[in-house]
Every structure is written in C-alpha cells, then in structure tokens.
C-alpha atoms as a PDB file:
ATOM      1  CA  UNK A   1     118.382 158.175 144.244  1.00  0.00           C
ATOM      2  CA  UNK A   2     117.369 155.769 146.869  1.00  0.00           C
ATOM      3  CA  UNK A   3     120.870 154.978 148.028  1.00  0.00           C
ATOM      4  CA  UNK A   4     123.600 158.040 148.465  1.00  0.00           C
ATOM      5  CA  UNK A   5     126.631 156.497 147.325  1.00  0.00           C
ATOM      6  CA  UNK A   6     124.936 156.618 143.786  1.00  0.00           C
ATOM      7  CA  UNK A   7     125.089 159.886 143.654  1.00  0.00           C
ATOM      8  CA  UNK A   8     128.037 160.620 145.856  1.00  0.00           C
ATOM      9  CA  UNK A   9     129.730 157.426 146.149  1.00  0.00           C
ATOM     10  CA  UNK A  10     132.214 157.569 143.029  1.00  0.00           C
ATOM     11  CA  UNK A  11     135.602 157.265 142.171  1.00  0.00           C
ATOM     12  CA  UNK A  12     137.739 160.818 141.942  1.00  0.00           C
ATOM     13  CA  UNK A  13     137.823 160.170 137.782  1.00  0.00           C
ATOM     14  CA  UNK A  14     134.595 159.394 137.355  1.00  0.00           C
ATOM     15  CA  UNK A  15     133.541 162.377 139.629  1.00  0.00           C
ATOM     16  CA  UNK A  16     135.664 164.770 137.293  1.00  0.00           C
ATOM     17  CA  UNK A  17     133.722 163.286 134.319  1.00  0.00           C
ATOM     18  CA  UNK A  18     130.664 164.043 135.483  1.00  0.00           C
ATOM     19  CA  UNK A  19     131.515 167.308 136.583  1.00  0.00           C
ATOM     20  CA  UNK A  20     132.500 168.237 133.334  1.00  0.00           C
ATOM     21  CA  UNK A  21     129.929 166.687 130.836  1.00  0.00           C
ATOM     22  CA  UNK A  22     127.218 167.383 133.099  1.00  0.00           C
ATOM     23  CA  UNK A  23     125.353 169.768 135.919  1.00  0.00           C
ATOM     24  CA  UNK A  24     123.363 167.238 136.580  1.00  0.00           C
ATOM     25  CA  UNK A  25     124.139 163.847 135.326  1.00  0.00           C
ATOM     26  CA  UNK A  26     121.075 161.449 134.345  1.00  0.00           C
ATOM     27  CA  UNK A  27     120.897 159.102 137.231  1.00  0.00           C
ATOM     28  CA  UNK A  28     121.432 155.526 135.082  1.00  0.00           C
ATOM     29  CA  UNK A  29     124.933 157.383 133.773  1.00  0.00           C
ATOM     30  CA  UNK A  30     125.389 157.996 137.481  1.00  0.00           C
ATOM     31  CA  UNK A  31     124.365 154.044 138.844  1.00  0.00           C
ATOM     32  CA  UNK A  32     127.018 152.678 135.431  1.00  0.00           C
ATOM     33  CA  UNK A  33     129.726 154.329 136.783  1.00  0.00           C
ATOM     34  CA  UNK A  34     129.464 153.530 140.518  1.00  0.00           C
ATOM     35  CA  UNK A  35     131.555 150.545 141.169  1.00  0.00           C
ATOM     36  CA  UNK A  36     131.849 149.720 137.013  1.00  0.00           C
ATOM     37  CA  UNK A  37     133.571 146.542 138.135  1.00  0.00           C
ATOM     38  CA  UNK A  38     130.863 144.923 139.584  1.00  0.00           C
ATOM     39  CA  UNK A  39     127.731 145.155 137.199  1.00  0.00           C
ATOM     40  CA  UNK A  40     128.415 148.065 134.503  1.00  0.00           C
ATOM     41  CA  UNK A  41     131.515 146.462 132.301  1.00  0.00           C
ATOM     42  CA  UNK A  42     130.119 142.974 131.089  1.00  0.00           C
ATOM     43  CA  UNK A  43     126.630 144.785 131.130  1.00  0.00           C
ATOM     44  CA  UNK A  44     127.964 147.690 128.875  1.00  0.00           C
ATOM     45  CA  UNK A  45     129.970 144.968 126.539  1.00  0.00           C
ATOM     46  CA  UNK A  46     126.480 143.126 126.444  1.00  0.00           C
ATOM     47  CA  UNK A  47     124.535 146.312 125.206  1.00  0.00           C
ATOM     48  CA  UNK A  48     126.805 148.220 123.264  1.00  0.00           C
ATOM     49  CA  UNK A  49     126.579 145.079 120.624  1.00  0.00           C
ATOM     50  CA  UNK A  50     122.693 144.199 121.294  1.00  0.00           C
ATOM     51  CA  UNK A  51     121.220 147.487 120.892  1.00  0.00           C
ATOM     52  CA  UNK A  52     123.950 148.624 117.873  1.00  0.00           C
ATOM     53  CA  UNK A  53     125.901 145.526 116.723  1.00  0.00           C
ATOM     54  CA  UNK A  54     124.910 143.756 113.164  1.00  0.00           C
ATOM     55  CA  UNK A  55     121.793 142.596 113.570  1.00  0.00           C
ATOM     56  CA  UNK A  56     118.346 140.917 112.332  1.00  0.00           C
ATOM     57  CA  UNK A  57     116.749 143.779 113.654  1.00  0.00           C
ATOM     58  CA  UNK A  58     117.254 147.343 113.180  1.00  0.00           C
ATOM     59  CA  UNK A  59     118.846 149.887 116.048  1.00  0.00           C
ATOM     60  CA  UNK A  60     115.084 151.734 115.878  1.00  0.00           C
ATOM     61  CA  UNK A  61     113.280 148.028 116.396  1.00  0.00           C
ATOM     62  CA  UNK A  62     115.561 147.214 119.366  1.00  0.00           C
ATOM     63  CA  UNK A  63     114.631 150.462 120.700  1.00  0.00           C
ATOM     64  CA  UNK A  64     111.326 149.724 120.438  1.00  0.00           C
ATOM     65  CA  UNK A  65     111.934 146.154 121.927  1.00  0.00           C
ATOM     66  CA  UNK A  66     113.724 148.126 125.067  1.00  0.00           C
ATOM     67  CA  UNK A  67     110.641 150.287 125.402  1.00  0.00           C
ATOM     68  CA  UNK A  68     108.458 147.040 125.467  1.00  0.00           C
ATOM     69  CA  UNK A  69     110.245 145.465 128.499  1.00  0.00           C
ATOM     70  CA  UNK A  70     109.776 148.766 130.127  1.00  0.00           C
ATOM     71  CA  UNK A  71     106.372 149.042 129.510  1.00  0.00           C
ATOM     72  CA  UNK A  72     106.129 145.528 131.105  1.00  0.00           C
ATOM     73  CA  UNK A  73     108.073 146.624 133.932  1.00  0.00           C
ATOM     74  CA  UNK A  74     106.013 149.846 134.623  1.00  0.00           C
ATOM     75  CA  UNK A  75     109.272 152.094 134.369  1.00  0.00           C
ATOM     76  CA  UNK A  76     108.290 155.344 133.622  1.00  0.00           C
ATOM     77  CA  UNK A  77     112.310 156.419 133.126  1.00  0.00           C
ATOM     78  CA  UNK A  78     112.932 153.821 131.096  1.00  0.00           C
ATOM     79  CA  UNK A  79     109.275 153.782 128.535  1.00  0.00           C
ATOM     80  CA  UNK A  80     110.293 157.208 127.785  1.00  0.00           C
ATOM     81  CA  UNK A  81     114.020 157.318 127.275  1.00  0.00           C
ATOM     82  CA  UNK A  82     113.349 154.214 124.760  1.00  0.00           C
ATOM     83  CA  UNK A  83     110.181 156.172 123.410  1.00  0.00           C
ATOM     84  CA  UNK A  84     112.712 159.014 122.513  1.00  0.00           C
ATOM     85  CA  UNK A  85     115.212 156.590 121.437  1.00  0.00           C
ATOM     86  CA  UNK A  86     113.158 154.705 119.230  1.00  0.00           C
ATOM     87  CA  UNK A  87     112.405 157.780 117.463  1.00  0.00           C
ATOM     88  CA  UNK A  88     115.944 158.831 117.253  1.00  0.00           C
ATOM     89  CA  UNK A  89     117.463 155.529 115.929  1.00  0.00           C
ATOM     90  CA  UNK A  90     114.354 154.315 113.862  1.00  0.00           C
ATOM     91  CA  UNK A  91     114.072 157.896 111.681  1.00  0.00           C
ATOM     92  CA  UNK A  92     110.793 157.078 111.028  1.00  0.00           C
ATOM     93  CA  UNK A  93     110.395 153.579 110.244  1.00  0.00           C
ATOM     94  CA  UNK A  94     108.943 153.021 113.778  1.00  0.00           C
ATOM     95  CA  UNK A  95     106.870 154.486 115.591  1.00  0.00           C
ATOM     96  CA  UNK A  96     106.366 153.977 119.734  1.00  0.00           C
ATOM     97  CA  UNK A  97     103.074 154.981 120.003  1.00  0.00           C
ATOM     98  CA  UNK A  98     101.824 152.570 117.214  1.00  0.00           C
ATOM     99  CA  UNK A  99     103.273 149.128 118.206  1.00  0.00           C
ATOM    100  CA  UNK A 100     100.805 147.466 115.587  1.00  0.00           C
ATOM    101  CA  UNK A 101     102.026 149.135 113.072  1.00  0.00           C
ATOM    102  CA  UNK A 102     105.500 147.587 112.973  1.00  0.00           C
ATOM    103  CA  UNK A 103     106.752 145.129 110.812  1.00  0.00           C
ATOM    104  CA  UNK A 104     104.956 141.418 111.687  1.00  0.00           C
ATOM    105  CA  UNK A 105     108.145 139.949 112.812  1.00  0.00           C
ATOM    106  CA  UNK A 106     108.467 142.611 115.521  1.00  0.00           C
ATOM    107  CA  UNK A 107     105.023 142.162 116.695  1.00  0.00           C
ATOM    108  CA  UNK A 108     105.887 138.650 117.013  1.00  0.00           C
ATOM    109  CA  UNK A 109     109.070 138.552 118.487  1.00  0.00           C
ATOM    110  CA  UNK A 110     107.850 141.305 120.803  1.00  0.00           C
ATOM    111  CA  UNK A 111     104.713 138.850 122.470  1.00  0.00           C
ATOM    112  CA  UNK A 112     107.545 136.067 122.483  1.00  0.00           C
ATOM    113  CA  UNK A 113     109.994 138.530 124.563  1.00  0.00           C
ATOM    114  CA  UNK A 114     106.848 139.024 126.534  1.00  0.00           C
ATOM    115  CA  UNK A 115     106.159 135.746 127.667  1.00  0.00           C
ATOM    116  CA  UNK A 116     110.107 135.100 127.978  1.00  0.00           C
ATOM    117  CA  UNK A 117     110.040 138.049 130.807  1.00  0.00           C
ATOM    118  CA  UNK A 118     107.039 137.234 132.928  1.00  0.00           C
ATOM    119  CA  UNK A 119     106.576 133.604 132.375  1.00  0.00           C
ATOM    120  CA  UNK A 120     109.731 132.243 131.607  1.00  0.00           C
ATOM    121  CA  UNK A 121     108.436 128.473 131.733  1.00  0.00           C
ATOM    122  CA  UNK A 122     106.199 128.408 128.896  1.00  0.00           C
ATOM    123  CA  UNK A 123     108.060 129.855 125.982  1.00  0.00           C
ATOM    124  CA  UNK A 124     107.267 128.797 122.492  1.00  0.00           C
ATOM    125  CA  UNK A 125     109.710 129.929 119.862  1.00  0.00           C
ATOM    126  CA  UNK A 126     108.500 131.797 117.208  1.00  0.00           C
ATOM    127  CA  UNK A 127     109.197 131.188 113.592  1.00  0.00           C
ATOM    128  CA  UNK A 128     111.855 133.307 113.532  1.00  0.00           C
ATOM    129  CA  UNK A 129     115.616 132.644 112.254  1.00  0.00           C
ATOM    130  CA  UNK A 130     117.688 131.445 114.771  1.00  0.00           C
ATOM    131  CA  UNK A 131     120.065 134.470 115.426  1.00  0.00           C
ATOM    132  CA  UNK A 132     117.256 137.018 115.433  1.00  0.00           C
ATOM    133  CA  UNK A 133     115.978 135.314 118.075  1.00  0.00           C
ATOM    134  CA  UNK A 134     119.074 134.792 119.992  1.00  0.00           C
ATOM    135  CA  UNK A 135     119.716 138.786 119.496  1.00  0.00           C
ATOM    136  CA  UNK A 136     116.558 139.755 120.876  1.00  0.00           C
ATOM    137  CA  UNK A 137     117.191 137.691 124.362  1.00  0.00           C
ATOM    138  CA  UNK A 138     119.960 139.269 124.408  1.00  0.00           C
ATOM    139  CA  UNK A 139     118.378 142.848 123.805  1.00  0.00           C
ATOM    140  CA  UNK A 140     116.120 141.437 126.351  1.00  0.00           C
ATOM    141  CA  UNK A 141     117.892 140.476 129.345  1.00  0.00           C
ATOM    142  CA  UNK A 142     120.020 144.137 129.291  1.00  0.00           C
ATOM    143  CA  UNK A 143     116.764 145.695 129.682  1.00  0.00           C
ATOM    144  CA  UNK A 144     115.390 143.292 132.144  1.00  0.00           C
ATOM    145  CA  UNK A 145     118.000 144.227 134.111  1.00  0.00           C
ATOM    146  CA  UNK A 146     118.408 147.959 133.730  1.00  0.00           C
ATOM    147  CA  UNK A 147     114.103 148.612 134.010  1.00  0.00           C
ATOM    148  CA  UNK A 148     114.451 146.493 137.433  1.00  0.00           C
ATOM    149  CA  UNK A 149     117.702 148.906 139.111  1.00  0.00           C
ATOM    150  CA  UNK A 150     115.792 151.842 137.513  1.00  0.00           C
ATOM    151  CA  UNK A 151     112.900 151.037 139.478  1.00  0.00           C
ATOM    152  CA  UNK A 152     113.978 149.925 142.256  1.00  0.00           C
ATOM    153  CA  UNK A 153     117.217 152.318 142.607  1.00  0.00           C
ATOM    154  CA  UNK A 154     114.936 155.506 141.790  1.00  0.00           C
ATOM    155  CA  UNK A 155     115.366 156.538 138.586  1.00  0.00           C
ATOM    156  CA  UNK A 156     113.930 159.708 137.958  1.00  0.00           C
ATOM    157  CA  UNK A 157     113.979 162.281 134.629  1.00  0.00           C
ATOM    158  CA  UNK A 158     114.925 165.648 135.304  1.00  0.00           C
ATOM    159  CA  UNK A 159     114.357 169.086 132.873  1.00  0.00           C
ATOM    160  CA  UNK A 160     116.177 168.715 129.463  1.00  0.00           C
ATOM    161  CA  UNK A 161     117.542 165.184 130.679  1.00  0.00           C
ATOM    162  CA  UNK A 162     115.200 163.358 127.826  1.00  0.00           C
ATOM    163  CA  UNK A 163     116.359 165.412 124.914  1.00  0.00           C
ATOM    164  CA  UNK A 164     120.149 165.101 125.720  1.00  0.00           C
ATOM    165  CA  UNK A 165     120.809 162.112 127.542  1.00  0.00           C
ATOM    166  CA  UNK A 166     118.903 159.986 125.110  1.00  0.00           C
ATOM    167  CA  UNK A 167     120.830 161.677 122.036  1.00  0.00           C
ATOM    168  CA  UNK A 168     124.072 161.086 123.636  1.00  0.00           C
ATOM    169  CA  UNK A 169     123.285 157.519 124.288  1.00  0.00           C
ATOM    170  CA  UNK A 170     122.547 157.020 120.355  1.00  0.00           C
ATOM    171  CA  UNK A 171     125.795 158.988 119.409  1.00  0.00           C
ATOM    172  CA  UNK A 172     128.437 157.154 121.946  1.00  0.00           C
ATOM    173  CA  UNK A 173     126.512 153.700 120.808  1.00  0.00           C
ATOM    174  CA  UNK A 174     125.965 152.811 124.433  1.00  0.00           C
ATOM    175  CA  UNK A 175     129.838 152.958 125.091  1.00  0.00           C
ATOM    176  CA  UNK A 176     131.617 154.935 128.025  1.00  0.00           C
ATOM    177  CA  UNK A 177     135.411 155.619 127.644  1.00  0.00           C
ATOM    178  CA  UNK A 178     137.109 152.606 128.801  1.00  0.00           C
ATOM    179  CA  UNK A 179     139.336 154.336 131.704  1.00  0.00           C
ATOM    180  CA  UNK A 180     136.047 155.084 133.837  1.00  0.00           C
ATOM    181  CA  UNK A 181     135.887 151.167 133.430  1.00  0.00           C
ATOM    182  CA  UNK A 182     138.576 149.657 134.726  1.00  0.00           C
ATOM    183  CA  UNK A 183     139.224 147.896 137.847  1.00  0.00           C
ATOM    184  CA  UNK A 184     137.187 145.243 139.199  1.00  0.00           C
ATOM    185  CA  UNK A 185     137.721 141.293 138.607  1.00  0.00           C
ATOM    186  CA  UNK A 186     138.939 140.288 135.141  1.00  0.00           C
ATOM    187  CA  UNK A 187     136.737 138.851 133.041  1.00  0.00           C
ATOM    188  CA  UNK A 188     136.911 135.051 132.471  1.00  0.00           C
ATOM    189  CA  UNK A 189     134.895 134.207 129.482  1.00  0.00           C
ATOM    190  CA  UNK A 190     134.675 136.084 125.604  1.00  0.00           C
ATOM    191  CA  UNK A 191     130.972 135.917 126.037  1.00  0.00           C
ATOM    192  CA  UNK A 192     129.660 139.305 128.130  1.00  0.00           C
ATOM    193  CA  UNK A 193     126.698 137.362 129.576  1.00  0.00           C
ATOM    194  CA  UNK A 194     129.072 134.871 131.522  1.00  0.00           C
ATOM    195  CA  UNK A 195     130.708 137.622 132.599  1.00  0.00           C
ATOM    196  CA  UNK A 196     128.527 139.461 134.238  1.00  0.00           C
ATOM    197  CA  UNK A 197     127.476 136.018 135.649  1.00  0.00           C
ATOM    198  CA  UNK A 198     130.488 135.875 137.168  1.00  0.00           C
ATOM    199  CA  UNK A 199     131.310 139.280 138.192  1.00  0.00           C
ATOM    200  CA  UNK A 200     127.648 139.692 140.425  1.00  0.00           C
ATOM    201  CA  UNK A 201     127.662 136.136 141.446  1.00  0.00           C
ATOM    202  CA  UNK A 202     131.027 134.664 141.888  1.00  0.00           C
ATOM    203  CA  UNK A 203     133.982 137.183 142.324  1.00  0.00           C
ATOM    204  CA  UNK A 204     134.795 138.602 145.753  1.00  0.00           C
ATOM    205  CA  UNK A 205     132.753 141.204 146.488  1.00  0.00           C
ATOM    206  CA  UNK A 206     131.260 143.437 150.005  1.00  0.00           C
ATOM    207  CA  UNK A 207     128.736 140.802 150.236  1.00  0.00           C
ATOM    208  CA  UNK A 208     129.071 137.347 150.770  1.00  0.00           C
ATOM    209  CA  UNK A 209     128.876 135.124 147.408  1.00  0.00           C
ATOM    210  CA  UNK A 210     126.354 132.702 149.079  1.00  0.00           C
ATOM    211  CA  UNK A 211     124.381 135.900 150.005  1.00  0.00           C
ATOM    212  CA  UNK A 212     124.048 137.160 146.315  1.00  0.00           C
ATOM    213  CA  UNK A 213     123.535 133.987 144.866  1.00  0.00           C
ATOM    214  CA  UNK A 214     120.624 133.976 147.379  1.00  0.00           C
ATOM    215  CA  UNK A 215     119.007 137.101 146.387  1.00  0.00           C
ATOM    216  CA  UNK A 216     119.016 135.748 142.942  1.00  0.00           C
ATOM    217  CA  UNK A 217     116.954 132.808 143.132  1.00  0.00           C
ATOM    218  CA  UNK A 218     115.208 133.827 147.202  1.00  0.00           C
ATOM    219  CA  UNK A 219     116.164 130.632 148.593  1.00  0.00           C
ATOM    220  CA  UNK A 220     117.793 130.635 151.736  1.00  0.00           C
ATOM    221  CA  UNK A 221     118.191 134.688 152.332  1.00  0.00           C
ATOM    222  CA  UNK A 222     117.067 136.270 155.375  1.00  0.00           C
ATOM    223  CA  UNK A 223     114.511 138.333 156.692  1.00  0.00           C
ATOM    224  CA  UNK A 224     114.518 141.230 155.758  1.00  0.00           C
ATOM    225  CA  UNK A 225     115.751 140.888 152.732  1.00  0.00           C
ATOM    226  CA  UNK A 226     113.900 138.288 151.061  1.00  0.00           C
ATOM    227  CA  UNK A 227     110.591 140.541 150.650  1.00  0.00           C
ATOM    228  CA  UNK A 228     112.949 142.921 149.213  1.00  0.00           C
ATOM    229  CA  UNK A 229     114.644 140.821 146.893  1.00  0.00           C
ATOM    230  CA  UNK A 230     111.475 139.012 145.630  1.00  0.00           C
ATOM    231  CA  UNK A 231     110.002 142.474 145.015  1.00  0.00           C
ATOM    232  CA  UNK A 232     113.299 143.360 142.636  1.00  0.00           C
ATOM    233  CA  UNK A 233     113.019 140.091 140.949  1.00  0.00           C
ATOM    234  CA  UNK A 234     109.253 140.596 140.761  1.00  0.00           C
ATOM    235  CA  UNK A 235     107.720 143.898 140.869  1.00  0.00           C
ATOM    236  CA  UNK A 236     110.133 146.618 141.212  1.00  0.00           C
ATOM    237  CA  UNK A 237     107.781 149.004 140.302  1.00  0.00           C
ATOM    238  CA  UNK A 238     106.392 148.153 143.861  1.00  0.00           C
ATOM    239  CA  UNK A 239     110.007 149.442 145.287  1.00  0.00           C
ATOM    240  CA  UNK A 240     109.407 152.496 148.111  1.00  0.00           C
ATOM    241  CA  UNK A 241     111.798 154.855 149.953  1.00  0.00           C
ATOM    242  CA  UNK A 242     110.630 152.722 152.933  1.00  0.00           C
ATOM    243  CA  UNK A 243     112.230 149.966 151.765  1.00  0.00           C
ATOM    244  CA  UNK A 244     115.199 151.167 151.564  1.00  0.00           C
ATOM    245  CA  UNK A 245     115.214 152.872 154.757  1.00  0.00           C
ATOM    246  CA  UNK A 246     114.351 149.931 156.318  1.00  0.00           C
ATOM    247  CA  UNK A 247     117.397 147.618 154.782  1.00  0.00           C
ATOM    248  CA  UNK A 248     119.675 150.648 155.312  1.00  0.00           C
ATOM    249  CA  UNK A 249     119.617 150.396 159.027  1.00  0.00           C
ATOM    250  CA  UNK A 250     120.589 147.206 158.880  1.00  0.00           C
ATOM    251  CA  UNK A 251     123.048 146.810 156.303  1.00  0.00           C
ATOM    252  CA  UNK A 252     125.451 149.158 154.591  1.00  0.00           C
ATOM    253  CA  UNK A 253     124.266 150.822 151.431  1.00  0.00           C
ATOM    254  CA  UNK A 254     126.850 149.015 149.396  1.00  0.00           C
ATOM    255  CA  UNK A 255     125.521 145.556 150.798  1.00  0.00           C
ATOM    256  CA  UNK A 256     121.916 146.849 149.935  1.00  0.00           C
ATOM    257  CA  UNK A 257     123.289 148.157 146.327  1.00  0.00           C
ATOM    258  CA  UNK A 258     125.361 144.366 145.560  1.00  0.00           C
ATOM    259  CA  UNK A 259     121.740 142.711 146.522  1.00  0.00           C
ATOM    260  CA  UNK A 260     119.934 145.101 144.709  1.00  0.00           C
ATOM    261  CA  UNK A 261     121.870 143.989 141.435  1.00  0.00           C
ATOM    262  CA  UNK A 262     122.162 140.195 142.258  1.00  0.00           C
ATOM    263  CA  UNK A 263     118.603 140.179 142.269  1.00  0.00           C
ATOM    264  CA  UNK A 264     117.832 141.915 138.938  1.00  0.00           C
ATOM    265  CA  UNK A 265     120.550 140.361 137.175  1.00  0.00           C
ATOM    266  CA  UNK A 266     119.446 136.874 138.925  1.00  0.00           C
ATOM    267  CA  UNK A 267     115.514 137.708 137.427  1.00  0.00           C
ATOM    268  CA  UNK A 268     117.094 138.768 134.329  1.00  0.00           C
ATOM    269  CA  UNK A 269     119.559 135.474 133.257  1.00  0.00           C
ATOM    270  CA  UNK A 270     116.447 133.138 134.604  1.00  0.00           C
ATOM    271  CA  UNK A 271     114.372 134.737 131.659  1.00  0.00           C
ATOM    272  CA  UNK A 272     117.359 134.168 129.404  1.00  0.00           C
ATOM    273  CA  UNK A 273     118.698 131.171 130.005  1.00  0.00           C
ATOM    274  CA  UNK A 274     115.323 129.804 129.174  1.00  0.00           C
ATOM    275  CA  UNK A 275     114.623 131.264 125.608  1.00  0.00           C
ATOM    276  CA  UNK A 276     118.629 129.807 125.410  1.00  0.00           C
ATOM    277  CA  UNK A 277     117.622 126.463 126.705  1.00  0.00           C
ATOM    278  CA  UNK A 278     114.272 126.647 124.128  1.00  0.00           C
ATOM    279  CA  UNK A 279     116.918 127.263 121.202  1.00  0.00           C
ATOM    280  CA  UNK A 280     119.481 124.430 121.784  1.00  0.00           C
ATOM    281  CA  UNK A 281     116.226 122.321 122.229  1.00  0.00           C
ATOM    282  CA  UNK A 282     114.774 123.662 119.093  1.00  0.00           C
END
C-alpha cells in the first residue's frame, strides 16, 4: 500500500493474526487493524449492523447498494469485492451485472443514495418508509468511507484474494474478534456514527484536532495538504504514488494516514448528515 506502516506498522497481536489466517492478508483487513482505535471500531460497529442487522433491505441488496457507491467512486477493489458479495449474500435474488432488474425500491433508493453521495445539497427523499431510508445512509456512509481509503490508501486484489476474502467477510458478518480491537479512546455515545465522529475528529490523536477537523471540511489546512485532502474528499480515484511521496517528506506517515481518514470520514458524514437532516425535516 501507499503508506508502509499499513502493511508493517501493526501491533504484535494483530501481526500474529495475520500471520496465521493469512500469507497474504487482503489489504482493507490489513488498513482495519492498523491503529483499530482510531477509525476501525465505531466503523466496524457501524457496518457489522448496516450490511447484516434487521433490515428493510436484504444482506444481497445492501451488497448491491455497497457495489453502487463503488461504482460511483471508481474503486475497482471495492466494485468487485461487493460484485462477489452481492452474489454470495443475495443467492440469486440479485444480480450485479443487471442493476435494472432489481426490485423498484432498490432502483430508487439506489439514484437517491446517488445524489446523497455526489450532491449532497439537493436530496429529495424518496417514497420510501422512514427506516429503510435511514438504513441505507447508513449502508451508505460505511462505504463512502471505505471506497475513499481504498482508493486513496492503494487497495489492490491479489490471486485467490476475491474468492476468500469476500466469503470470509459474509461468514464473520463484518465482525473481527474484539481483542484485535481494543485500545484507543472510549467511546462516548451508543450510536456508532457519533463515535467515530468523535474518535477521528475530537480525541487526542498524532495530529492536531484543529488539523483533522481541517482536512474534513478544507478550510484553513495548509499547503500541501489541502490539494490532497480535497482530492480524498473528492476524487480519490485521482490519488497517485506521487502524492504520497510528496506528503511523506514532509510529514510522518501516521500524520499522512490520520488526514487521510479525517478527510474520507469528513466527505462521508457531510453526505449523511444531510439525507439525516432531509428526514427530521420530512
């Protein structure tokens, strides 16, 4: 990956975990348990319930929902690993390369996640019940931020990676065992979403609090990293080695990786808390 201390960076158990499940660990399982404290615990207790908690919509639909967002995103890790997935969890009753074919309230929740993603300031809610639409933002903003650090960290697919990783993610129900978890800040609020909130924005950190908050909004943060920061938030897709490179020889990698992450997560929660602010208004 783009920075080393994702792939060498971890903590002694989380090393022995990965030496044992894996020869060669997919790189998002590699990125989740790198510093879980600061991003990957209220962004796993967001997903694991999103993408297989009761729902409106069905584990295969939310797959295909995932698969969406990376589409929009240009991700090539992530359209396939949902591609795969929404074969796995759907059985059938969806299929990835046919979006017109699924049911009309996926097609229609599916433009409105859409237009919640890239143009956040003209939603119109969809005549839709309530919840379902509150479960796909919330289906949404995981993926907005994973397709954004996928890009932008690197994420690449490696021989047999598809097949297993994507299988293992539908049997474990997006859930890692909870002691290569621990550490970090404890969490403040019962909702996952204002956790992670807090944890990237407001609890001590390498980086300055001001300085993350920055990179999620691009007000006030300094050269050099404000074209890098607008192009996470943006167009990750657009991401380079060079980029990288560059930032690196100015800041530590673990400044560049908390940046990285305020700014997805910052993109992410903008595109949220607007399809929330269109429901309490509804």
């Amino acid at each position: 990956m783009r920075l080393s201390i994702l792939d060498n960076g971890h903590r002694l158990r989380a090393k022995l975990f990965l030496s044992i499940t894996s020869k060669q660990p997919p790189d998002i399982v590699k990125m989740l348990l790198y510093r879980p404290g600061f991003l990957t615990r209220p962004l796993l207790d967001l997903t694991a319930p999103a993408m297989r908690g009761p729902s409106y919509w069905t584990a295969g639909e939310r797959e295909f929902l995932a698969m969406s967002t990376a589409l929009l995103h240009e991700c090539p890790f992530c359209i396939d690993s949902h591609a795969e997935l929404t074969r796995i969890a759907g059985q059938g009753e969806i299929d990835p390369s046919q979006p017109d074919a699924a049911r009309p309230e996926v097609r229609t929740v599916r433009a409105f996640l859409e237009t919640v993603t890239l143009n956040p300031d003209q939603i119109v809610l969809p005549d839709l019940p309530r919840a379902a639409i509150d479960e796909a933002l919330r289906v949404n903003l995981v993926w907005n931020v994973v397709n954004r650090l996928a890009n932008s960290f690197g994420f690449v697919l490696r021989e047999g990676q598809l097949e297993s990783g994507t299988r293992a993610l539908h049997r474990f129900g997006y859930r890692f065992p909870g002691f290569l978890l621990a550490g970090g800040p404890a969490d403040k609020h019962e909702d996952p979403v204002e956790n992670m909130r807090y944890s990237v924005f407001t609890a001590p950190a390498v980086t300055d609090q001001a300085l993350r908050v920055a990179a999620a909004s691009g007000d006030g943060l300094p050269a050099p990293l404000e074209p890098f920061a607008a192009k996470v938030r943006d167009a990750s897709y657009r991401l380079t080695d060079a980029d990288f490179a560059e930032l690196t020889t100015k800041y530590q990698e673990d400044e560049v990786y908390e940046i990285t992450v305020a700014a997805a997560v910052g993109a992410a929660l903008r595109s949220f808390d607007a399809g929330q602010r269109a429901l309490l208004a509804a």
